[in-house]
C-alpha atoms as a PDB file:
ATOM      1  CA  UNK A   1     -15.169  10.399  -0.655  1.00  0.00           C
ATOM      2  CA  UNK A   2     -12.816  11.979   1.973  1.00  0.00           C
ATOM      3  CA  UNK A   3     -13.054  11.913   5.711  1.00  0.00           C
ATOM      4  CA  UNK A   4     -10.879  14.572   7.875  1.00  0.00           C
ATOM      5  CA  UNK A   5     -10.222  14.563  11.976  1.00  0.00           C
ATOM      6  CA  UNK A   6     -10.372  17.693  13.471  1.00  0.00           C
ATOM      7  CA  UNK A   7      -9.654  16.736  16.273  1.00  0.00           C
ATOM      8  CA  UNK A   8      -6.293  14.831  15.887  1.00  0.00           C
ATOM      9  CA  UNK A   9      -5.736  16.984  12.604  1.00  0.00           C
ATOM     10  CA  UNK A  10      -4.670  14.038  10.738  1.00  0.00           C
ATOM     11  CA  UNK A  11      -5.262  14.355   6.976  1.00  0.00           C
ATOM     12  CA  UNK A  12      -7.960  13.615   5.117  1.00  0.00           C
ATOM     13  CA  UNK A  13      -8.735  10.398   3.180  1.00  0.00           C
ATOM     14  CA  UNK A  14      -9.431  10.147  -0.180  1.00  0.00           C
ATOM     15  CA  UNK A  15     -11.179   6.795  -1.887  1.00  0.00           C
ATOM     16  CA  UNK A  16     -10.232   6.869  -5.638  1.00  0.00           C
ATOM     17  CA  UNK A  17      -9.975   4.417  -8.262  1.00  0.00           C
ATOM     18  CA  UNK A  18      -6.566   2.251  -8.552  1.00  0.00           C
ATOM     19  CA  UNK A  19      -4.518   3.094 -11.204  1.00  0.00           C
ATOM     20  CA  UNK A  20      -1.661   0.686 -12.625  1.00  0.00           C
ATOM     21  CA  UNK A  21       0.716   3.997 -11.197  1.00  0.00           C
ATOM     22  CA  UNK A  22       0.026   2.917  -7.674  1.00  0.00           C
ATOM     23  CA  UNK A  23       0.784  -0.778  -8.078  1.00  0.00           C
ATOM     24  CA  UNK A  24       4.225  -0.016  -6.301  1.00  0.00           C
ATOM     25  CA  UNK A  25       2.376   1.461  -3.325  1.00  0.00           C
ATOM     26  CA  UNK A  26      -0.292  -1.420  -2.849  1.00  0.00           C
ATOM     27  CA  UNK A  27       2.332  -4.191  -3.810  1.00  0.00           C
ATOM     28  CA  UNK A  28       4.483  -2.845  -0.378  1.00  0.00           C
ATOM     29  CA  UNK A  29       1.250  -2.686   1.555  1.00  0.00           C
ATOM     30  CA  UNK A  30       0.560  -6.559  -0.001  1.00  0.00           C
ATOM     31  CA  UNK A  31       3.629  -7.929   0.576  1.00  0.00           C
ATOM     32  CA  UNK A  32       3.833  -7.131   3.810  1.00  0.00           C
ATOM     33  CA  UNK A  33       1.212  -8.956   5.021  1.00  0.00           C
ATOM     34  CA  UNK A  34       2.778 -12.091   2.728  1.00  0.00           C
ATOM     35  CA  UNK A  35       6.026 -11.466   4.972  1.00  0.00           C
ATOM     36  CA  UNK A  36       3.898 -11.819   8.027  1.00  0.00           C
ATOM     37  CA  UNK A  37       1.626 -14.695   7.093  1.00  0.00           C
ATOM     38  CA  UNK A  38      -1.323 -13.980   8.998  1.00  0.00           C
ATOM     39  CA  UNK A  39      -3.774 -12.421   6.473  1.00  0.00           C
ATOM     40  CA  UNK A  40      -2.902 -13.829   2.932  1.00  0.00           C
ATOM     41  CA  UNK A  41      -2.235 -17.201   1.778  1.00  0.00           C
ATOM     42  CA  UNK A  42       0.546 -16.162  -0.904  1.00  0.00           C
ATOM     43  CA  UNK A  43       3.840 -17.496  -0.308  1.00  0.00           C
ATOM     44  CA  UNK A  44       5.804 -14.930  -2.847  1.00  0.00           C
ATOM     45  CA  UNK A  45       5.884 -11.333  -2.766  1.00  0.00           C
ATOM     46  CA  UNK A  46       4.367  -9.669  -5.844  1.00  0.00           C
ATOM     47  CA  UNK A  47       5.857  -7.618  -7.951  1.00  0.00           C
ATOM     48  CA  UNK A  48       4.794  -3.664  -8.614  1.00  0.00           C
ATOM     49  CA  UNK A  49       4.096  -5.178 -12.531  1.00  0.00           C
ATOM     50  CA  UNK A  50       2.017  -8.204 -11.413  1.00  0.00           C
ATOM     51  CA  UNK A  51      -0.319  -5.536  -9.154  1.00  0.00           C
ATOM     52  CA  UNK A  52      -0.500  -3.120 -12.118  1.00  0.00           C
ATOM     53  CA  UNK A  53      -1.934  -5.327 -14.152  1.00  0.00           C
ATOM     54  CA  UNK A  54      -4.873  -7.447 -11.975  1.00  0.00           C
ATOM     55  CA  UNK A  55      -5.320  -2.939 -11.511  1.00  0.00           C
ATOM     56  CA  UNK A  56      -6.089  -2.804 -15.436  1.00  0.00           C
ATOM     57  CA  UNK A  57      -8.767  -6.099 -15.342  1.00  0.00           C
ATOM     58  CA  UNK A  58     -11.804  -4.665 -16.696  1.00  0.00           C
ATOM     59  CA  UNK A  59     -14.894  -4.401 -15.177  1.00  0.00           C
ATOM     60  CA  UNK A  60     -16.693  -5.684 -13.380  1.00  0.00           C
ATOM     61  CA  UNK A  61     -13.088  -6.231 -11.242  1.00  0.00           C
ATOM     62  CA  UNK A  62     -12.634  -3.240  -9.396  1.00  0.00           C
ATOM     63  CA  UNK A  63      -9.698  -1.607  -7.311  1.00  0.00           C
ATOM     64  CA  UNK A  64      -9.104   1.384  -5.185  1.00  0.00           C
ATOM     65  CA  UNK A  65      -7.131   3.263  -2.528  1.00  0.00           C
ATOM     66  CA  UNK A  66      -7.202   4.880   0.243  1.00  0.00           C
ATOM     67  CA  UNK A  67      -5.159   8.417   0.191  1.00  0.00           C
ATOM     68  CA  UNK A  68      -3.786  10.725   2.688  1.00  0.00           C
ATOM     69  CA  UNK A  69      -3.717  13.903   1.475  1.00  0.00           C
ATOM     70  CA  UNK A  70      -0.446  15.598   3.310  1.00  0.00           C
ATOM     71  CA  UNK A  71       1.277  19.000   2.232  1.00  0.00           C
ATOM     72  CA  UNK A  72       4.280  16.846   1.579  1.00  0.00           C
ATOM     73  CA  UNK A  73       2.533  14.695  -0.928  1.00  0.00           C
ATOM     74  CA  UNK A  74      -0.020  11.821  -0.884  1.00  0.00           C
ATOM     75  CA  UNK A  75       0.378   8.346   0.235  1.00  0.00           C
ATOM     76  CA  UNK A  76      -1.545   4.993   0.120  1.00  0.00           C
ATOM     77  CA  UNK A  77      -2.779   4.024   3.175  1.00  0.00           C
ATOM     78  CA  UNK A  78      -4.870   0.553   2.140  1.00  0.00           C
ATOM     79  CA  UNK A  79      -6.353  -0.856  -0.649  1.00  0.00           C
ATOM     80  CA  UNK A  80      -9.507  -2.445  -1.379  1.00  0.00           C
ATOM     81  CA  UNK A  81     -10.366  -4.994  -4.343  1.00  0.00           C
ATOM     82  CA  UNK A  82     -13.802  -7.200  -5.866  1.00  0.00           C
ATOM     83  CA  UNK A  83     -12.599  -9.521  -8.439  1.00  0.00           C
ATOM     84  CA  UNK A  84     -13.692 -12.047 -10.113  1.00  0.00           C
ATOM     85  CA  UNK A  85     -14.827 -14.841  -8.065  1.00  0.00           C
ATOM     86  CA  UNK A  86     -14.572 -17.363 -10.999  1.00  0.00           C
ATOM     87  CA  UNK A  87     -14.820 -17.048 -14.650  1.00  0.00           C
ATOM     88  CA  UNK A  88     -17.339 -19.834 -15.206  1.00  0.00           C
ATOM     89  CA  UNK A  89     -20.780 -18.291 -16.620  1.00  0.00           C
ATOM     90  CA  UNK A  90     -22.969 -19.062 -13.903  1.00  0.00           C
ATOM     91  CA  UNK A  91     -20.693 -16.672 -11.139  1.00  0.00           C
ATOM     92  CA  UNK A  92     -20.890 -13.891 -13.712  1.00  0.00           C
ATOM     93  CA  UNK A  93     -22.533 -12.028 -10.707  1.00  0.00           C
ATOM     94  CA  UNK A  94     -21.005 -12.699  -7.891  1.00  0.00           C
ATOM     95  CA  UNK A  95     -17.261 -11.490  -6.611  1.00  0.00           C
ATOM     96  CA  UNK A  96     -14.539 -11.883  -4.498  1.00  0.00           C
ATOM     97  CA  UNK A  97     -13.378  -8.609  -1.947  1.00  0.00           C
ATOM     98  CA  UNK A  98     -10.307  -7.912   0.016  1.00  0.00           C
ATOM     99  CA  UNK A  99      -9.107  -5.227   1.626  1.00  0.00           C
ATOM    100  CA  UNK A 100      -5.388  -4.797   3.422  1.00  0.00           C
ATOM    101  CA  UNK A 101      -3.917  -1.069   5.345  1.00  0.00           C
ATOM    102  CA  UNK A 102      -0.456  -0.018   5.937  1.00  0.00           C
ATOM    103  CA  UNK A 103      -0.136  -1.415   9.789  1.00  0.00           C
ATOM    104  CA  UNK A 104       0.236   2.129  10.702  1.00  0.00           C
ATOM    105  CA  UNK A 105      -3.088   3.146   8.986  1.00  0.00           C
ATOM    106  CA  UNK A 106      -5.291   0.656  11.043  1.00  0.00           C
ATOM    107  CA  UNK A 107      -8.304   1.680  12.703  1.00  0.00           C
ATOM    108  CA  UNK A 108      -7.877   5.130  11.469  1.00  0.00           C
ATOM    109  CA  UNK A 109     -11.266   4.793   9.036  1.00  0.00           C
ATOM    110  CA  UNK A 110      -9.840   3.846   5.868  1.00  0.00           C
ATOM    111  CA  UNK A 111     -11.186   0.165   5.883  1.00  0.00           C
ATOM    112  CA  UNK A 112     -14.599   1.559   6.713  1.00  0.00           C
ATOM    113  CA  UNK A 113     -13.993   4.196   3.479  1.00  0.00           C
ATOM    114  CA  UNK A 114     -12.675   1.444   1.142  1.00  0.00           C
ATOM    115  CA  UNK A 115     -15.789  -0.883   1.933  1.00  0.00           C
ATOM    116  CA  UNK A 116     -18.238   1.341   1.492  1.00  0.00           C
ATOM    117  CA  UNK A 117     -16.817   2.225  -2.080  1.00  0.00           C
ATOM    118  CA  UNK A 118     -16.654  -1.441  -2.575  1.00  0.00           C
ATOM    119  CA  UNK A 119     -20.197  -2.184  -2.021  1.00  0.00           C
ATOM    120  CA  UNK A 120     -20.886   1.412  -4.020  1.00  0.00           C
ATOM    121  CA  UNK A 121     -18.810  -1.005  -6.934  1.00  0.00           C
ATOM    122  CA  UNK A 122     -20.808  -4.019  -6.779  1.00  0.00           C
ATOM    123  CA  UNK A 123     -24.017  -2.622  -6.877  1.00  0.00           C
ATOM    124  CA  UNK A 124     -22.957  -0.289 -10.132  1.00  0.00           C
ATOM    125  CA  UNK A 125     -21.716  -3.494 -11.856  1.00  0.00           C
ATOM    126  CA  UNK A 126     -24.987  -5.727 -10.938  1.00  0.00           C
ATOM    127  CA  UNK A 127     -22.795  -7.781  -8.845  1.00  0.00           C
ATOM    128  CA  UNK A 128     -25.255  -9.403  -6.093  1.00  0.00           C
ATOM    129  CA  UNK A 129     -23.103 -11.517  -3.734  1.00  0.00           C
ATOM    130  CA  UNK A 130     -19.746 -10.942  -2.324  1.00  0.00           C
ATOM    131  CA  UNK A 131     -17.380 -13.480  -0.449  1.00  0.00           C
ATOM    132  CA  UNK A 132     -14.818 -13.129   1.947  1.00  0.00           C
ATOM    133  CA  UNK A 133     -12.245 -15.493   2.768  1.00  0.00           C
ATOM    134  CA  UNK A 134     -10.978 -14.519   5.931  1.00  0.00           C
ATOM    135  CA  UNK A 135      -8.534 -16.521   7.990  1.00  0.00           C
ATOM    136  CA  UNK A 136     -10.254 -17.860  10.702  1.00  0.00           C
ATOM    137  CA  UNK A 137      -8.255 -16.373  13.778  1.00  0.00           C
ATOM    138  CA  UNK A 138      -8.335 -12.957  12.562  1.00  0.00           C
ATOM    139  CA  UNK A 139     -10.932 -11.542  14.915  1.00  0.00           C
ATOM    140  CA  UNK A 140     -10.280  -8.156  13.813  1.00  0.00           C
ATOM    141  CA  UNK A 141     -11.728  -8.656  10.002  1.00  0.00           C
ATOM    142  CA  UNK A 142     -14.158 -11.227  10.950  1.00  0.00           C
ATOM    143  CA  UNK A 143     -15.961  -8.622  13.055  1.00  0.00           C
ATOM    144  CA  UNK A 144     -15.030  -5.895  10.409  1.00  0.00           C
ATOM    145  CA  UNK A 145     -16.770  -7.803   7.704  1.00  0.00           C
ATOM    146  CA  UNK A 146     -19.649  -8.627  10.039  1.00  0.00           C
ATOM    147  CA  UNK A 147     -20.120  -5.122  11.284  1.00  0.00           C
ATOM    148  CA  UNK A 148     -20.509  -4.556   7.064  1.00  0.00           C
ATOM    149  CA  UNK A 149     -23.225  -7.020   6.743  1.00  0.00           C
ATOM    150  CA  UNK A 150     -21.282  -9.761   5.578  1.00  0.00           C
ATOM    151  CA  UNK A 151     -22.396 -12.995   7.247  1.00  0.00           C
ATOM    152  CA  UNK A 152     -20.930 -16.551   7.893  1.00  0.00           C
ATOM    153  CA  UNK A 153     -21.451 -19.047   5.621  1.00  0.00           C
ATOM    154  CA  UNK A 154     -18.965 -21.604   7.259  1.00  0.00           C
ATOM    155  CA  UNK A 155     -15.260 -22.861   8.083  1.00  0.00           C
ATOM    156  CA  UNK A 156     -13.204 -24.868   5.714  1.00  0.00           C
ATOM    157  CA  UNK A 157     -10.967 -26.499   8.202  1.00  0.00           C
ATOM    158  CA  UNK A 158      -7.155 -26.514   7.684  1.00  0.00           C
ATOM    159  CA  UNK A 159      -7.586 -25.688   3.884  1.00  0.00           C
ATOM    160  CA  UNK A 160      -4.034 -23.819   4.077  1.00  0.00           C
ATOM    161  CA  UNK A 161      -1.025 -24.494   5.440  1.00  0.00           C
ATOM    162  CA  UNK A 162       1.133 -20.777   6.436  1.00  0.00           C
ATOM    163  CA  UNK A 163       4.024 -21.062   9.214  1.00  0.00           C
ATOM    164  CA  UNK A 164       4.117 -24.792   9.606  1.00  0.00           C
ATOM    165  CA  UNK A 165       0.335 -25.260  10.839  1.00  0.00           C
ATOM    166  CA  UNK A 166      -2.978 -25.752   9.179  1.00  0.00           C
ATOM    167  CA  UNK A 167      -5.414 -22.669   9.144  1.00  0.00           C
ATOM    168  CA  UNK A 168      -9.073 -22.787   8.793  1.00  0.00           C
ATOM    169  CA  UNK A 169     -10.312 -20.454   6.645  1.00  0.00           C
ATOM    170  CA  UNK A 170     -13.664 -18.339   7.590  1.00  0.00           C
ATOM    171  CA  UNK A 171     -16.487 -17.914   4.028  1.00  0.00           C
ATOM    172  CA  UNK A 172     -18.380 -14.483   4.618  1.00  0.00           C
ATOM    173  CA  UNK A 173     -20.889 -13.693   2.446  1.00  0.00           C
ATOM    174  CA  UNK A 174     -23.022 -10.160   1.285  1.00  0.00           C
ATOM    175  CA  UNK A 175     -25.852 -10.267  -1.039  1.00  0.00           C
ATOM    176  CA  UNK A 176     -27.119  -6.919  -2.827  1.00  0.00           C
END
Protein backbone atom coordinates (compact mmCIF):
# COMPACT_ATOMS: atom_id res chain seq x y z
CA UNK A 1 0.00 0.00 0.00
CA UNK A 2 1.57 3.48 -0.62
CA UNK A 3 0.08 6.88 -0.08
CA UNK A 4 1.83 10.09 -1.84
CA UNK A 5 1.06 14.11 -1.11
CA UNK A 6 0.95 16.10 -3.95
CA UNK A 7 0.52 18.73 -2.47
CA UNK A 8 3.44 18.98 0.08
CA UNK A 9 5.42 16.53 -2.33
CA UNK A 10 6.53 14.50 0.49
CA UNK A 11 7.30 10.89 -0.48
CA UNK A 12 5.29 8.20 -0.65
CA UNK A 13 4.68 5.50 2.00
CA UNK A 14 5.12 2.11 1.61
CA UNK A 15 3.50 -0.70 4.21
CA UNK A 16 5.65 -3.90 3.82
CA UNK A 17 6.35 -6.77 5.87
CA UNK A 18 9.24 -6.47 8.69
CA UNK A 19 12.17 -8.15 7.97
CA UNK A 20 14.88 -9.12 10.74
CA UNK A 21 17.17 -6.40 8.29
CA UNK A 22 15.17 -3.54 9.67
CA UNK A 23 15.38 -4.46 13.35
CA UNK A 24 18.10 -1.62 13.65
CA UNK A 25 15.64 0.91 12.22
CA UNK A 26 12.52 -0.04 14.46
CA UNK A 27 14.80 -0.73 17.59
CA UNK A 28 15.87 3.39 17.27
CA UNK A 29 12.26 4.26 16.65
CA UNK A 30 11.48 1.80 20.01
CA UNK A 31 13.90 2.98 22.11
CA UNK A 32 13.14 6.21 21.84
CA UNK A 33 10.00 6.18 23.17
CA UNK A 34 11.68 3.87 26.23
CA UNK A 35 14.05 7.06 26.68
CA UNK A 36 10.99 9.19 26.97
CA UNK A 37 8.71 7.05 29.09
CA UNK A 38 5.46 8.09 28.00
CA UNK A 39 4.30 5.33 25.58
CA UNK A 40 6.06 2.00 26.64
CA UNK A 41 6.49 0.43 29.88
CA UNK A 42 10.14 -1.03 29.13
CA UNK A 43 12.77 0.24 31.25
CA UNK A 44 15.88 -1.01 28.86
CA UNK A 45 16.53 -0.17 25.43
CA UNK A 46 16.44 -3.14 23.05
CA UNK A 47 18.88 -4.24 21.11
CA UNK A 48 18.78 -4.36 16.97
CA UNK A 49 19.19 -8.53 17.72
CA UNK A 50 16.38 -8.73 20.32
CA UNK A 51 13.91 -6.77 17.53
CA UNK A 52 15.14 -9.09 14.74
CA UNK A 53 14.12 -11.87 16.26
CA UNK A 54 10.31 -11.16 17.94
CA UNK A 55 10.50 -9.93 13.56
CA UNK A 56 11.13 -13.79 12.70
CA UNK A 57 8.06 -15.18 15.28
CA UNK A 58 5.94 -17.05 13.02
CA UNK A 59 2.61 -16.51 12.28
CA UNK A 60 0.12 -15.64 13.36
CA UNK A 61 2.66 -12.68 15.00
CA UNK A 62 2.96 -10.21 12.49
CA UNK A 63 5.26 -7.05 11.87
CA UNK A 64 5.61 -4.27 9.43
CA UNK A 65 6.87 -0.82 8.44
CA UNK A 66 6.15 2.08 7.26
CA UNK A 67 8.66 3.37 4.30
CA UNK A 68 9.49 6.58 2.75
CA UNK A 69 10.49 6.13 -0.47
CA UNK A 70 13.20 9.17 -1.10
CA UNK A 71 15.73 9.38 -4.14
CA UNK A 72 18.37 9.23 -1.48
CA UNK A 73 17.23 5.93 -0.15
CA UNK A 74 14.36 4.61 2.04
CA UNK A 75 13.76 5.05 5.64
CA UNK A 76 11.45 3.68 8.42
CA UNK A 77 9.12 5.95 9.50
CA UNK A 78 6.94 3.65 12.22
CA UNK A 79 6.26 0.31 12.85
CA UNK A 80 3.31 -1.64 13.56
CA UNK A 81 3.08 -5.18 15.40
CA UNK A 82 0.03 -8.09 16.53
CA UNK A 83 1.61 -10.60 18.68
CA UNK A 84 0.73 -13.01 20.63
CA UNK A 85 -1.48 -12.02 23.35
CA UNK A 86 -0.69 -15.20 25.43
CA UNK A 87 0.36 -18.61 24.55
CA UNK A 88 -2.27 -20.46 26.59
CA UNK A 89 -4.72 -22.48 24.12
CA UNK A 90 -7.79 -20.77 24.75
CA UNK A 91 -6.20 -17.02 23.35
CA UNK A 92 -5.05 -18.90 20.26
CA UNK A 93 -7.26 -16.20 18.52
CA UNK A 94 -6.90 -13.26 19.91
CA UNK A 95 -3.66 -10.70 19.78
CA UNK A 96 -1.91 -8.00 21.07
CA UNK A 97 -1.13 -4.60 18.54
CA UNK A 98 1.18 -1.71 18.84
CA UNK A 99 2.20 0.71 16.76
CA UNK A 100 5.12 3.58 17.44
CA UNK A 101 6.47 6.58 14.45
CA UNK A 102 9.66 8.39 14.31
CA UNK A 103 8.43 11.78 16.27
CA UNK A 104 9.07 13.47 13.07
CA UNK A 105 6.74 11.09 11.09
CA UNK A 106 3.58 11.84 13.28
CA UNK A 107 0.41 12.69 11.84
CA UNK A 108 1.80 12.38 8.44
CA UNK A 109 -0.58 9.04 7.66
CA UNK A 110 1.64 6.31 8.44
CA UNK A 111 -0.24 5.17 11.69
CA UNK A 112 -3.44 5.21 9.69
CA UNK A 113 -1.35 2.92 6.83
CA UNK A 114 0.19 0.57 9.45
CA UNK A 115 -3.36 -0.11 11.09
CA UNK A 116 -5.10 -0.79 8.33
CA UNK A 117 -2.44 -3.51 7.30
CA UNK A 118 -2.74 -4.68 10.80
CA UNK A 119 -6.34 -5.38 10.79
CA UNK A 120 -5.70 -6.70 6.89
CA UNK A 121 -3.20 -9.30 9.28
CA UNK A 122 -5.62 -10.37 11.75
CA UNK A 123 -8.32 -11.13 9.66
CA UNK A 124 -5.86 -13.37 7.19
CA UNK A 125 -4.67 -15.26 10.32
CA UNK A 126 -8.39 -15.85 11.86
CA UNK A 127 -7.41 -13.67 14.63
CA UNK A 128 -10.89 -12.18 16.02
CA UNK A 129 -10.04 -9.77 18.88
CA UNK A 130 -7.30 -7.34 19.29
CA UNK A 131 -6.17 -5.41 22.53
CA UNK A 132 -4.54 -2.34 23.12
CA UNK A 133 -2.83 -1.29 26.10
CA UNK A 134 -2.55 2.23 25.89
CA UNK A 135 -1.31 4.47 28.67
CA UNK A 136 -4.04 6.21 29.95
CA UNK A 137 -2.97 9.98 29.40
CA UNK A 138 -2.06 9.53 25.92
CA UNK A 139 -5.01 11.23 24.30
CA UNK A 140 -3.46 11.10 21.03
CA UNK A 141 -3.61 7.02 20.65
CA UNK A 142 -6.62 6.64 22.70
CA UNK A 143 -8.55 8.60 20.08
CA UNK A 144 -6.34 6.98 17.29
CA UNK A 145 -7.37 3.54 18.35
CA UNK A 146 -10.96 4.69 18.82
CA UNK A 147 -11.22 6.43 15.51
CA UNK A 148 -10.07 2.50 14.28
CA UNK A 149 -12.90 0.88 16.00
CA UNK A 150 -11.17 -0.19 18.91
CA UNK A 151 -13.31 0.36 22.01
CA UNK A 152 -12.78 0.67 25.86
CA UNK A 153 -12.92 -2.12 27.83
CA UNK A 154 -11.60 -0.38 31.09
CA UNK A 155 -8.65 1.24 33.26
CA UNK A 156 -6.30 -0.77 35.33
CA UNK A 157 -5.33 1.88 37.76
CA UNK A 158 -1.63 2.53 38.56
CA UNK A 159 -0.62 -0.97 37.14
CA UNK A 160 2.93 0.66 36.17
CA UNK A 161 5.15 2.69 37.70
CA UNK A 162 7.44 5.03 34.75
CA UNK A 163 9.14 8.42 36.07
CA UNK A 164 8.47 8.05 39.74
CA UNK A 165 4.47 7.97 39.50
CA UNK A 166 1.87 5.33 38.99
CA UNK A 167 0.15 5.21 35.46
CA UNK A 168 -3.15 3.76 34.69
CA UNK A 169 -3.18 1.87 31.86
CA UNK A 170 -6.24 2.19 29.19
CA UNK A 171 -7.59 -1.89 27.64
CA UNK A 172 -8.96 -1.19 23.99
CA UNK A 173 -10.43 -3.80 22.35
CA UNK A 174 -11.42 -4.79 18.30
CA UNK A 175 -13.28 -7.83 17.43
CA UNK A 176 -13.29 -9.18 13.66
Amino acid sequence: MQTTNSQTAEPAIQIRQATPQDGEQVAAIYNHYIEIGSATFDGAHQTTSAISARIKAPVPDGWYVAERVKALGDAIDGWACARRYSERYGYRFSCETAIYLRPEAVARGAADLLQARIDRHCRTCNLHHAVARIIATNDRSMRFHYRHGYEMVGIQKEIGRMNGRWVDVAILQKVF
